[in-house]
Each structure stands twice: as structure tokens, then as C-alpha cells.
N, C-alpha and C. Protein backbone atom coordinates (compact mmCIF):
# COMPACT_ATOMS: atom_id res chain seq x y z
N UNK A 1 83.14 80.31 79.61
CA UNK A 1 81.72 80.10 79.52
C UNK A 1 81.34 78.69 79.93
N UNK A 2 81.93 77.52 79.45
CA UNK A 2 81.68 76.64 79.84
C UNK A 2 81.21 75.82 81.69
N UNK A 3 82.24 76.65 82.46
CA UNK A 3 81.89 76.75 83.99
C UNK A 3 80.27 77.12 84.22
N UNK A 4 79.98 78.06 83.44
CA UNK A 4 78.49 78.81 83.90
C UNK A 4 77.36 77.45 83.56
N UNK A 5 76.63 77.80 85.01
CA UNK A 5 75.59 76.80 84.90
C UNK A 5 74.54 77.14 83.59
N UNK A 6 74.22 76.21 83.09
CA UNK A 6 72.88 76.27 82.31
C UNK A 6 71.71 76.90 82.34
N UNK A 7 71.57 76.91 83.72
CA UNK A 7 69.78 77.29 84.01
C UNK A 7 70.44 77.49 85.77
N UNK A 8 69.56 78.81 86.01
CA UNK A 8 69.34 78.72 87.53
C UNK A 8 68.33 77.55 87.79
N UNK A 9 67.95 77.06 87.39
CA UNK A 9 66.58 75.73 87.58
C UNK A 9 66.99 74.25 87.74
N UNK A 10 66.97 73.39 87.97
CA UNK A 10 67.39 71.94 87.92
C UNK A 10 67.61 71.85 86.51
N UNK A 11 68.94 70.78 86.29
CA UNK A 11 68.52 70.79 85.29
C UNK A 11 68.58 68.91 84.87
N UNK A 12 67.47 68.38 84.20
CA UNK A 12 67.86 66.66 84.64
C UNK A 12 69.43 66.02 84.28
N UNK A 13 69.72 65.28 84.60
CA UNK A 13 70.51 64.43 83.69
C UNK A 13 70.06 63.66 82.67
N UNK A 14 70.36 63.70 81.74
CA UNK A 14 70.51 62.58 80.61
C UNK A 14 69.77 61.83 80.56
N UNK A 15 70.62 60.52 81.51
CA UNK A 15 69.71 59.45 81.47
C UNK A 15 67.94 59.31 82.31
N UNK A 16 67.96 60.40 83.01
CA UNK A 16 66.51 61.03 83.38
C UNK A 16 65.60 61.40 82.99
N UNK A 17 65.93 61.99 81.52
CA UNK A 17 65.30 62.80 80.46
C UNK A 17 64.21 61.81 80.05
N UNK A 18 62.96 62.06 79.93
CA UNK A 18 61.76 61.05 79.68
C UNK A 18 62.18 60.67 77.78
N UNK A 19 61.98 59.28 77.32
CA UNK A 19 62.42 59.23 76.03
C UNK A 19 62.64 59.82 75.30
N UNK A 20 60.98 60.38 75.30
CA UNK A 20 60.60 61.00 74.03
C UNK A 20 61.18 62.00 73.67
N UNK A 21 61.60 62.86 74.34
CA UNK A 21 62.76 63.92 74.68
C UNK A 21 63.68 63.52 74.39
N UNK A 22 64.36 62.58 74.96
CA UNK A 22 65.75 61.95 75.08
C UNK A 22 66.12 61.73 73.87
N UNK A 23 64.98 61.25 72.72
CA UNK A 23 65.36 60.61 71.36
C UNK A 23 65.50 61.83 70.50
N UNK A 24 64.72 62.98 70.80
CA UNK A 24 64.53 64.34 70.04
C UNK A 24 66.12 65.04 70.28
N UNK A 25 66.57 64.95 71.71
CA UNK A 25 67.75 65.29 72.27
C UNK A 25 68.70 64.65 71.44
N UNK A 26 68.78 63.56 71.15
CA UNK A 26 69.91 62.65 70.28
C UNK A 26 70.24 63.30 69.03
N UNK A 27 68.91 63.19 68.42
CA UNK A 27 69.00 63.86 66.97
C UNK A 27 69.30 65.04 66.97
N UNK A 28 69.00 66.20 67.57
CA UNK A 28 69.37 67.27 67.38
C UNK A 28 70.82 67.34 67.51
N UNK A 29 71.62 66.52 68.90
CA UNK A 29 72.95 66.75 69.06
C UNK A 29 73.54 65.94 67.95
N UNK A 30 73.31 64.67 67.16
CA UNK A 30 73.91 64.04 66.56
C UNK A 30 73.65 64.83 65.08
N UNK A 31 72.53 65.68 64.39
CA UNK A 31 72.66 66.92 63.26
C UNK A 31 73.64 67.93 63.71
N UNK A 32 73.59 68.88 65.07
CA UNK A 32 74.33 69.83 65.04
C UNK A 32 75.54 69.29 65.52
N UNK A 33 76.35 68.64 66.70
CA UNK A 33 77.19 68.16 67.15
C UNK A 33 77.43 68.97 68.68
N UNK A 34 76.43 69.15 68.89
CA UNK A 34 76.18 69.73 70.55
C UNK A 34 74.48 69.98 70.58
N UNK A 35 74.29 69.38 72.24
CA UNK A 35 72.81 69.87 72.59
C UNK A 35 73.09 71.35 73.07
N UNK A 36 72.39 72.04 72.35
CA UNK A 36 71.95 73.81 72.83
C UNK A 36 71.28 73.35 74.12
N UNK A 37 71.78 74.33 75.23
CA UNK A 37 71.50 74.71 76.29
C UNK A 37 70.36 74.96 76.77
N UNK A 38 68.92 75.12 75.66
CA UNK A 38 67.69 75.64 75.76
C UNK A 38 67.06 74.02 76.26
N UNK A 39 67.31 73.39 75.34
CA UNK A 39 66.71 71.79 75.24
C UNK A 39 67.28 71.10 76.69
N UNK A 40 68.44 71.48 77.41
CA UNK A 40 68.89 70.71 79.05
C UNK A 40 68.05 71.17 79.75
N UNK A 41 67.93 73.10 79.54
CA UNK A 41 67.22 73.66 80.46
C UNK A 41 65.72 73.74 80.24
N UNK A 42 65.07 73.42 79.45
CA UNK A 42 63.68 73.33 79.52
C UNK A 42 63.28 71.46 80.17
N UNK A 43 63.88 70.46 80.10
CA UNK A 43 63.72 69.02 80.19
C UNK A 43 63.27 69.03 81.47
N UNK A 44 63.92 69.56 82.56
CA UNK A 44 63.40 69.62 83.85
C UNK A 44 61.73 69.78 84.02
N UNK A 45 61.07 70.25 82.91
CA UNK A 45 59.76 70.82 82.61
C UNK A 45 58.97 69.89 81.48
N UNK A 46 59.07 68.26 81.14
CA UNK A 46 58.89 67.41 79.73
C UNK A 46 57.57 68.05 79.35
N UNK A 47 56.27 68.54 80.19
CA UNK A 47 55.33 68.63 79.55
C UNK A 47 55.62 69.97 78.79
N UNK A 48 55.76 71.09 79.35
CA UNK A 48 56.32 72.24 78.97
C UNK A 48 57.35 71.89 77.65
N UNK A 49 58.43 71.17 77.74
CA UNK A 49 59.57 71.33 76.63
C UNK A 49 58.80 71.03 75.44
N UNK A 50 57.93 70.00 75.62
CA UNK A 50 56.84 69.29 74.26
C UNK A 50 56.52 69.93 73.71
N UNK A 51 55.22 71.11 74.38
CA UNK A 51 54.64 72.31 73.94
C UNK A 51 55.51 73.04 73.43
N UNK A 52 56.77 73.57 73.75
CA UNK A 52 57.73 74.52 73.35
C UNK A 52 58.00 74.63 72.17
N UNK A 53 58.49 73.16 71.88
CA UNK A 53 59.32 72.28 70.59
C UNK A 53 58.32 72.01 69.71
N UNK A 54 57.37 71.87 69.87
CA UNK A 54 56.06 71.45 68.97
C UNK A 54 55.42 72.88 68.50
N UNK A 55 55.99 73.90 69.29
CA UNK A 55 55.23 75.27 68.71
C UNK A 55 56.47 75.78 67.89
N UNK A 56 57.58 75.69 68.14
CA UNK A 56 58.54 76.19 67.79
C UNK A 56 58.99 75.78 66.04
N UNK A 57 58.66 74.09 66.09
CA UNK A 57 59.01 73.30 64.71
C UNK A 57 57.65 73.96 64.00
N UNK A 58 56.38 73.78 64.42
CA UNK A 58 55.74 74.41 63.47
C UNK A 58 55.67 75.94 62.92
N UNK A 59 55.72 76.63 63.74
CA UNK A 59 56.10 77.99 62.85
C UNK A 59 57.45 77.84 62.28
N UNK A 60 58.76 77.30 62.67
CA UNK A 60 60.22 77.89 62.32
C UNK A 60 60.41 76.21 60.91
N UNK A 61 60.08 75.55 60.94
CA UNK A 61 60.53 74.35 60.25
C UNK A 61 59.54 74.46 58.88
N UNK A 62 59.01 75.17 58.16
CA UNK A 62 58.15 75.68 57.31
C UNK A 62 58.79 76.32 56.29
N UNK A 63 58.90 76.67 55.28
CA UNK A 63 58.55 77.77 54.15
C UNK A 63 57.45 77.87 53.53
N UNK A 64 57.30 78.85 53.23
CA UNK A 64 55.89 79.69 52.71
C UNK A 64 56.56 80.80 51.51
N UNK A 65 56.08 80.76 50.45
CA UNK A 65 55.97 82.02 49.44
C UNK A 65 56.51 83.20 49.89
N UNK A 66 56.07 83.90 51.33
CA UNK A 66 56.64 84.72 51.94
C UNK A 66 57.70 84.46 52.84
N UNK A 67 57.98 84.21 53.56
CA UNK A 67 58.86 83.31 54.86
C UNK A 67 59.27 81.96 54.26
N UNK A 68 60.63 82.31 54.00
CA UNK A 68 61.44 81.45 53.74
C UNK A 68 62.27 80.62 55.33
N UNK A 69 62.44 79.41 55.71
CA UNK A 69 63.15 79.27 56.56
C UNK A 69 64.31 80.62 57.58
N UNK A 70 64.78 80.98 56.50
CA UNK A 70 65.88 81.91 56.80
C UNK A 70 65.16 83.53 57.63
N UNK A 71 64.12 83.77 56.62
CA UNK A 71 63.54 84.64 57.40
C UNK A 71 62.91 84.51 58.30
N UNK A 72 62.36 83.75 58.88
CA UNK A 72 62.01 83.43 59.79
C UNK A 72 63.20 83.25 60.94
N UNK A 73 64.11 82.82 61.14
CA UNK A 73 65.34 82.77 61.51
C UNK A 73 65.43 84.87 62.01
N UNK A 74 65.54 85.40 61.05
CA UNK A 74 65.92 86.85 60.93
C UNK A 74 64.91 87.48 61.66
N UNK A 75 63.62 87.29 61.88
CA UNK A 75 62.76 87.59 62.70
C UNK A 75 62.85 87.10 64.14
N UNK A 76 63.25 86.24 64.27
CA UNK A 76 63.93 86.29 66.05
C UNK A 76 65.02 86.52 66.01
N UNK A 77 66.17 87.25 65.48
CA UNK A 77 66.86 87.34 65.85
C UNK A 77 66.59 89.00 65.84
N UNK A 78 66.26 89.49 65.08
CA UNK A 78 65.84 90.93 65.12
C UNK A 78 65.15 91.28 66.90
N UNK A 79 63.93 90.64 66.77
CA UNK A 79 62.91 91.31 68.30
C UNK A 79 63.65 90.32 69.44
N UNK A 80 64.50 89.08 69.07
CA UNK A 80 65.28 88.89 70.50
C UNK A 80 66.46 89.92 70.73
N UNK A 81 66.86 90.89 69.51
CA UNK A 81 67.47 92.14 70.43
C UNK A 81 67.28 93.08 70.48
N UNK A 82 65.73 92.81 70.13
CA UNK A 82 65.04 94.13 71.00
C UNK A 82 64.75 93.68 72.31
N UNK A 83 64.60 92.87 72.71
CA UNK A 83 64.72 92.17 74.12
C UNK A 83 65.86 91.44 74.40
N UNK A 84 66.90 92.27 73.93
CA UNK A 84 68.30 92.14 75.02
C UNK A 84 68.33 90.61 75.14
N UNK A 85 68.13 89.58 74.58
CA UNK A 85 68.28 88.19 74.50
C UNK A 85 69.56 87.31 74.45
N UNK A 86 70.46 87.57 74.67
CA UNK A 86 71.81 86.95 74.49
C UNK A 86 71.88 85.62 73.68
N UNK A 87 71.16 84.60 74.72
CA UNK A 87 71.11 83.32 73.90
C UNK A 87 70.49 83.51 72.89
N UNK A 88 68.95 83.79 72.37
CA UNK A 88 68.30 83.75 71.14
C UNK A 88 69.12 84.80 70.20
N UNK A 89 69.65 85.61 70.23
CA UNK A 89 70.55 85.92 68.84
C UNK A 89 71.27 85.36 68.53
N UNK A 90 72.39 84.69 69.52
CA UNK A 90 73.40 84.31 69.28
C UNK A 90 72.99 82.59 68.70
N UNK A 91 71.72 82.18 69.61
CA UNK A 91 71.73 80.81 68.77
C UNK A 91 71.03 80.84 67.40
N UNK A 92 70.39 81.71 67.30
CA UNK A 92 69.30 81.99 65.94
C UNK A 92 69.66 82.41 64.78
N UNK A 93 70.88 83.42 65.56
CA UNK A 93 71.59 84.49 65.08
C UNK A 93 72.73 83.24 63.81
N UNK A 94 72.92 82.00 64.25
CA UNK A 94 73.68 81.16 64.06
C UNK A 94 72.96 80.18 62.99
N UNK A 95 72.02 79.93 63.51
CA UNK A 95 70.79 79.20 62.70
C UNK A 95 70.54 80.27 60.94
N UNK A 96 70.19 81.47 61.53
CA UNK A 96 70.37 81.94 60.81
C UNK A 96 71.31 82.32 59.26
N UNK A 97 72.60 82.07 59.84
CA UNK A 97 73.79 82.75 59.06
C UNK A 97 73.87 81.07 58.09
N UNK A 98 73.25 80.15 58.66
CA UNK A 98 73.62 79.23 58.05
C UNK A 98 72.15 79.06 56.80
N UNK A 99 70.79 79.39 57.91
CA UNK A 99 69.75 79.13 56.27
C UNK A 99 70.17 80.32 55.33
N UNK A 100 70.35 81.26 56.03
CA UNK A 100 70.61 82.59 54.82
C UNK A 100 71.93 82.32 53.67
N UNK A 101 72.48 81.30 54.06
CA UNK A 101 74.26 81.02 53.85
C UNK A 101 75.09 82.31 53.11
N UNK A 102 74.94 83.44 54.55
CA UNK A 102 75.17 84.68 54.50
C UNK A 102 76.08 85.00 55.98
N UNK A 103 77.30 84.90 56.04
CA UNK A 103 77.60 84.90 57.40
C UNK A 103 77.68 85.91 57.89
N UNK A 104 77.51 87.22 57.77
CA UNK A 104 76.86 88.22 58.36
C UNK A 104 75.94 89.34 58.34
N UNK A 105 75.02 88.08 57.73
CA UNK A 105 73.44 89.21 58.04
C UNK A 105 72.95 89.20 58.83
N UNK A 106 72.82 87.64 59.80
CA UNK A 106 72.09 87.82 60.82
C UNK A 106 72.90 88.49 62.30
N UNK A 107 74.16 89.34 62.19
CA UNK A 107 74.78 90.00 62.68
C UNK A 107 74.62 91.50 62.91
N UNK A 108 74.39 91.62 61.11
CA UNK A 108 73.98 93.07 60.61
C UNK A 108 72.07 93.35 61.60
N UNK A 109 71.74 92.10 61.25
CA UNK A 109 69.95 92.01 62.10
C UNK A 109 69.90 92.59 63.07
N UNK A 110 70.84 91.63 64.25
CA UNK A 110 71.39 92.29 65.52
C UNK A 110 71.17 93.39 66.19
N UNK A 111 71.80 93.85 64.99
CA UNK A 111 72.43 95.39 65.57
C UNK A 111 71.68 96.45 65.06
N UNK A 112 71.50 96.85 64.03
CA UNK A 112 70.36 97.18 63.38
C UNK A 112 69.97 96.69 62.15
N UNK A 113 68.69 96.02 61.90
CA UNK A 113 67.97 95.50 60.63
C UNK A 113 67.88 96.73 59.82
N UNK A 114 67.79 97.91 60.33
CA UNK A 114 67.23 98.77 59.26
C UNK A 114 68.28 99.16 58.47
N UNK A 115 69.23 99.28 58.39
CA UNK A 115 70.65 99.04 57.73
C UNK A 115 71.47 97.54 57.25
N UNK A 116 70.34 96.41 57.97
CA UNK A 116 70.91 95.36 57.02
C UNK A 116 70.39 95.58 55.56
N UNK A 117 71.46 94.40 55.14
CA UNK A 117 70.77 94.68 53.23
C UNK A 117 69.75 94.05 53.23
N UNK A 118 68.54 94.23 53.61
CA UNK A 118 67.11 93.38 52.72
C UNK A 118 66.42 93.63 51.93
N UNK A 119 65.49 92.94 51.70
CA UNK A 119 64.10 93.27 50.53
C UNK A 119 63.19 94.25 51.14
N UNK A 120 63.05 94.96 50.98
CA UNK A 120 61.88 96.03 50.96
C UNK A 120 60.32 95.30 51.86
N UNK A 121 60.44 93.94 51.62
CA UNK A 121 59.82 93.13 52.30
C UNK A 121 60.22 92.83 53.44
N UNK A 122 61.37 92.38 53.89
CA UNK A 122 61.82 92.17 54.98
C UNK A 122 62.06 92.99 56.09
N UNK A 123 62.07 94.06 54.81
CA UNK A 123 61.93 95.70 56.41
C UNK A 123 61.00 96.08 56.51
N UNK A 124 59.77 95.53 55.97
CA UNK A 124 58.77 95.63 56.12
C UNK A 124 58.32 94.44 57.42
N UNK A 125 58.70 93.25 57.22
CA UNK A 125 58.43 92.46 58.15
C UNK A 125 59.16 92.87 59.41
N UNK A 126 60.53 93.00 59.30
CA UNK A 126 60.90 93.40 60.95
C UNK A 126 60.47 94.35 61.37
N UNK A 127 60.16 95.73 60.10
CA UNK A 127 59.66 96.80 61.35
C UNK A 127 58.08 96.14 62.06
N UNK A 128 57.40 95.27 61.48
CA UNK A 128 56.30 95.17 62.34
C UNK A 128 56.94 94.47 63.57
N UNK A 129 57.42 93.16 63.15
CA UNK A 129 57.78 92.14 64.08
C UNK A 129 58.59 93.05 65.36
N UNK A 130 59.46 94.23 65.14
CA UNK A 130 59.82 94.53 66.28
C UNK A 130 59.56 95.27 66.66
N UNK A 131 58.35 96.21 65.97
CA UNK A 131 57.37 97.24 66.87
C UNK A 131 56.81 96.19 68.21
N UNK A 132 55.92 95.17 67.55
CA UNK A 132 54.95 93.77 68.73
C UNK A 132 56.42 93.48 69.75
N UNK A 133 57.35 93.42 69.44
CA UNK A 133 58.17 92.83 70.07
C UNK A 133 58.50 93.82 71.46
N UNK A 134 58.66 95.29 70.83
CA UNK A 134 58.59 96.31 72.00
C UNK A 134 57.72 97.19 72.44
N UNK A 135 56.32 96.87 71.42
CA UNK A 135 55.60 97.86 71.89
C UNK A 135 54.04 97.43 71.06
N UNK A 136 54.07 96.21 71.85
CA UNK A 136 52.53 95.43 71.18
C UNK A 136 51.30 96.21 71.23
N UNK A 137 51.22 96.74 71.82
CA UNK A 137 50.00 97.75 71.91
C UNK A 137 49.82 98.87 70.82
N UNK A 138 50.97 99.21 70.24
CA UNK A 138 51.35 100.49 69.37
C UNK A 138 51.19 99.34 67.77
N UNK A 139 50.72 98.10 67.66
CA UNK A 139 51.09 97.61 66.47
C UNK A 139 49.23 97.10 65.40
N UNK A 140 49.07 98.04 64.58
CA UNK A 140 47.58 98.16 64.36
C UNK A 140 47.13 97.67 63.16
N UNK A 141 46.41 97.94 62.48
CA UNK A 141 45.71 97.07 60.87
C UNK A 141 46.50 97.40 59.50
N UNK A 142 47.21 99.15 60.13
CA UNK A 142 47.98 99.28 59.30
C UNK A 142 49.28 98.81 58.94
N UNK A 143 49.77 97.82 60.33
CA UNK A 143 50.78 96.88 59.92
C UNK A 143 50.36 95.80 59.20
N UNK A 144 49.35 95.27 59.89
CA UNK A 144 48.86 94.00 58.90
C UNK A 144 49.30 94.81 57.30
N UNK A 145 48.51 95.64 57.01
CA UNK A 145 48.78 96.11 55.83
C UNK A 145 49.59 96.44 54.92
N UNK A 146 50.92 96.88 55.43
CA UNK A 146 51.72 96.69 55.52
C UNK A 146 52.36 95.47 54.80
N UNK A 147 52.09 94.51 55.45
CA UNK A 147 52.69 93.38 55.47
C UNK A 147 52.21 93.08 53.99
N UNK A 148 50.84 92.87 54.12
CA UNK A 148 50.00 92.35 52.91
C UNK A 148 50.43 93.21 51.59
N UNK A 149 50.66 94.37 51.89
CA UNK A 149 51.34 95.50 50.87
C UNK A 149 52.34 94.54 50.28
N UNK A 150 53.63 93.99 50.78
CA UNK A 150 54.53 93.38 50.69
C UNK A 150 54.48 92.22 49.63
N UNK A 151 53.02 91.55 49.94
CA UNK A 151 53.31 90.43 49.16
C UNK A 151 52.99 89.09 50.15
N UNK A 152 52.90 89.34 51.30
CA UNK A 152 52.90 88.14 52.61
C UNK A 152 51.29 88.23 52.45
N UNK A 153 50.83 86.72 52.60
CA UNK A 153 49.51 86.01 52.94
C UNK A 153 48.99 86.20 53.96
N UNK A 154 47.45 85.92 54.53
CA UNK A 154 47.13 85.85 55.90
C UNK A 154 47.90 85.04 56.93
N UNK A 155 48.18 84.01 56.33
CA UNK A 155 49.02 83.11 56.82
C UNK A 155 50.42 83.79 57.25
N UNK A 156 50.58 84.28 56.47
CA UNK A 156 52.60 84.62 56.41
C UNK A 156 52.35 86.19 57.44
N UNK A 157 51.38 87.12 57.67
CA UNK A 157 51.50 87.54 58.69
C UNK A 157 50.97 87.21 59.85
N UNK A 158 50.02 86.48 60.14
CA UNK A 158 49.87 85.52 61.16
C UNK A 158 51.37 85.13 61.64
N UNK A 159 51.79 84.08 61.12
CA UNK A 159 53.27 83.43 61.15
C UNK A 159 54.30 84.49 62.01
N UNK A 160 54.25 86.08 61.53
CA UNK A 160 54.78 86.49 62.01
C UNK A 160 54.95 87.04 63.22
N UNK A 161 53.25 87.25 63.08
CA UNK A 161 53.07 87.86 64.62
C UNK A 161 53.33 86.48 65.89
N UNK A 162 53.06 85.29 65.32
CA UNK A 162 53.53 84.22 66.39
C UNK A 162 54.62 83.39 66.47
N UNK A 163 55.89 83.92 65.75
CA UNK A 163 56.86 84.00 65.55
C UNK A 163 57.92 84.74 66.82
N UNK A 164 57.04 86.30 66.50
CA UNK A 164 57.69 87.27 67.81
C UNK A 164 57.07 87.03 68.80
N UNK A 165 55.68 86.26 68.91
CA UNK A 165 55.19 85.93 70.07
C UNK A 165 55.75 84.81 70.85
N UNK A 166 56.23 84.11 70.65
CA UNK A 166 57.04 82.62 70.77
C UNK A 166 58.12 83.28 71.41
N UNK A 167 59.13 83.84 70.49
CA UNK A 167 60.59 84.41 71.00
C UNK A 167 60.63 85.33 71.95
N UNK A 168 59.35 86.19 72.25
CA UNK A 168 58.91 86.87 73.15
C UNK A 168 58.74 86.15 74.58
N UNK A 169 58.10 84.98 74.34
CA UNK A 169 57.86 83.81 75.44
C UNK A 169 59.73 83.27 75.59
N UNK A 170 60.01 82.46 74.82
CA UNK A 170 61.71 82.19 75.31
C UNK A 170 62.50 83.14 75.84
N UNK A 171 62.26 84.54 74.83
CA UNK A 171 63.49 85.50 75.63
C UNK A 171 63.16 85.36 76.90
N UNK A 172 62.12 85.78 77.28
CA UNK A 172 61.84 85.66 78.85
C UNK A 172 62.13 84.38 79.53
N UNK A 173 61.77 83.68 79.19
CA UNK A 173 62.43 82.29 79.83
C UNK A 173 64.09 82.04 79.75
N UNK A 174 64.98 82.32 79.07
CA UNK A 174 66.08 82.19 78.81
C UNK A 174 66.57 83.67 79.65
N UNK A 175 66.14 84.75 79.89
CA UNK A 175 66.59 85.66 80.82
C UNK A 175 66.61 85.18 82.05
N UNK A 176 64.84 85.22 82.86
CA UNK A 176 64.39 84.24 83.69
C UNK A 176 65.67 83.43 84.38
N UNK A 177 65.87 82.15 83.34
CA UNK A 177 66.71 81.15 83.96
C UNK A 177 68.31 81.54 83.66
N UNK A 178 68.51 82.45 83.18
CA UNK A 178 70.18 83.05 82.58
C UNK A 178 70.98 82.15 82.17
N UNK A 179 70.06 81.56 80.87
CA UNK A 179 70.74 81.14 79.52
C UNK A 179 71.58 81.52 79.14
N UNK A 180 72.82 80.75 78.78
CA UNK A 180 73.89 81.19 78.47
C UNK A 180 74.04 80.57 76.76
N UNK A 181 74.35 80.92 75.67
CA UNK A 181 74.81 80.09 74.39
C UNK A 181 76.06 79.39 74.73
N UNK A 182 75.45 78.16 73.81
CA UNK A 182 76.94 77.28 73.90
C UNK A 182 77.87 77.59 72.85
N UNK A 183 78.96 77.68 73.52
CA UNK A 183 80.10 78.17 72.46
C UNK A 183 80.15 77.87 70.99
N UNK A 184 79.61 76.42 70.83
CA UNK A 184 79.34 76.40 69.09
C UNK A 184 78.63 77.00 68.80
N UNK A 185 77.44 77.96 69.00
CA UNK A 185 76.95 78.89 68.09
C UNK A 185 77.94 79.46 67.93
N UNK A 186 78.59 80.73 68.13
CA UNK A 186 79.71 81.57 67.63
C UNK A 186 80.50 81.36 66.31
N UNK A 187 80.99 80.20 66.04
CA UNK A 187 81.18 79.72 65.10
C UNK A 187 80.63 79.32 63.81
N UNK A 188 79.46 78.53 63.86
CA UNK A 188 78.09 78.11 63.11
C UNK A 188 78.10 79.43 62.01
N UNK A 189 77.96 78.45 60.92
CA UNK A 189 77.63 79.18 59.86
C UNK A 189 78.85 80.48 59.44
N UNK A 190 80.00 80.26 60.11
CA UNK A 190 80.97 81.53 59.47
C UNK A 190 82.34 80.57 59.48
N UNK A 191 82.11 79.38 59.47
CA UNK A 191 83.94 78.76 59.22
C UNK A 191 82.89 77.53 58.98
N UNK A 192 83.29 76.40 57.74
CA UNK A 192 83.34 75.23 57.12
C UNK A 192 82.88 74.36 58.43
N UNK A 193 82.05 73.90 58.25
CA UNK A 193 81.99 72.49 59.47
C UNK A 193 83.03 71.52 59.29
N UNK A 194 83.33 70.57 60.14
CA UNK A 194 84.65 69.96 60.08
C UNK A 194 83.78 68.81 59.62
């Protein structure tokens, strides 16, 4: 894996990377101990990566009463495989196993949610999140309702629907440019960090 390019797209170098980026780039690699492949391949794009990262921290960097970090996590990883997403499960999928500190639920998500173990809530949230995810047109008041049935706020289904809307936008971009995961996801969250 490592041979495979990053991005069919340019992708900058490093020391090219406009600061503000560059300093966001640091921290992330110096918390996880590798830059994910999403953050090289969007830089070529600084105004774009801003918007990305700035939409992305505010819905995913949150808890709410309903949406805990983790679920939120479980919600892209669910509708990124309903859109065949390689990178977003596998990096989310990773993100995941570590807020849930469950190393294979967001596996069980994957493959099918409706047989992972969740809350009655949470299969409530993915079946909406991955109806919109494959079939936005088919998704109506009675999901909202749904949701609200559950226990989730205006807020917390809002959240959700722009949650799958977001990962809906990356999967496509990470297909698009044929994103590859970097080998430390695979690991993440199922063996001790060193």
C-alpha cells in the first residue's frame, strides 16, 4: 500500500503547505503519529481543505445528550459503506473503535449495523442516516420522527442529517481522487498504542 499514490491530484509538499494548514497538519500527526492521507490530498486545495476541516470539527468534535463523539464516528462509518468508501470506514472505522473503546463495533457497523449490538436509538439513527445516504429522496418527517421518538433533539437530528451529508461529500471526493487509508488505521484502536 504504501507505493500507491495518495490522490490522482497534485499533491503539495510539506514545506508548501500554506501555515495555517501546516500547523493543523503538525498537530494532528504529532496526536495520532501519522498524517491521514485525506489532509495531503485535500492541501493542494487550502481554501477548500479550511472549509472541509472547519465543517468536519464542528459536527464530529461535539457531544450532545444524543450523539456522543463515538456515535457520531458510527454514523460515517455506517453510510460510508453504503457508499463503498474504503478510506472513510477504514479511517472512521478506526476513529471509531477507539471513541467507542470497543474494538469491534465499528467493524460489526461496516458490515451490517442492523446486527451490530446497539441502542434501539442507534438503529434508529443509522437506519435514517443510511436510508439519506442511499436514497435521500425516500427519507421523510417520519424519520425525523423517528429520531425524535428516540430521544435525539432538533439539533441531534439536524447533526445527523449533516453528518451523512458531509461523508456523502468526502466519500465522493476520496473515490474521485482514489484515496487510499494509511496503514495505521488498521491497527488503531485494536492493539495498545506503543
Amino acid at each position: 500500500m504504501s507505493d500507491t499514490p495518495i490522490s490522482r491530484f497534485p499533491v503539495t509538499p510539506r514545506e508548501e503547505v500554506p501555515a495555517d494548514l501546516a500547523e493543523r497538519f503538525a498537530d494532528v500527526e504529532q496526536r495520532s503519529g501519522f498524517l491521514p492521507n485525506i489532509f495531503a490530498a485535500l492541501a493542494w486545495r487550502p481554501e477548500e481543505a479550511r472549509a472541509f476541516f472547519a465543517l468536519h470539527d464542528t459536527l464530529m468534535d461535539k457531544e450532545t445528550p444524543g450523539l456522543s463523539k463515538a456515535d457520531r464516528e458510527l454514523i460515517v462509518v455506517a453510510t460510508s459503506a453504503v457508499n463503498d468508501c474504503l478510506y472513510c470506514v477504514v479511517a472512521h472505522g478506526a476513529v471509531a473503535r477507539i471513541r467507542s473503546r470497543d474494538p469491534y463495533l465499528a467493524d460489526q457497523v461496516a458490515v451490517d449495523w442492523r446486527k451490530a449490538p446497539l441502542s434501539p436509538r442507534m438503529h434508529a439513527v443509522l437506519e435514517v442516516a443510511t436510508r439519506l445516504a442511499a436514497e435521500p429522496a425516500a427519507v421523510t418527517g417520519a424519520d425525523l420522527a423517528l429520531l425524535t421518538g428516540q430521544g435525539l433533539t432538533q439539533d441531534d437530528v439536524w447533526d445527523v442529517g449533516m453528518i451523512t451529508s458531509l461523508f456523502a461529500l468526502s466519500n465522493r471526493v476520496a473515490h474521485f481522487a482514489a484515496l487510499m487509508p494509511n496503514p495505521e488505521f488498521y491497527l488503531m484502536g485494536r492493539i495498545p498504542r506503543a
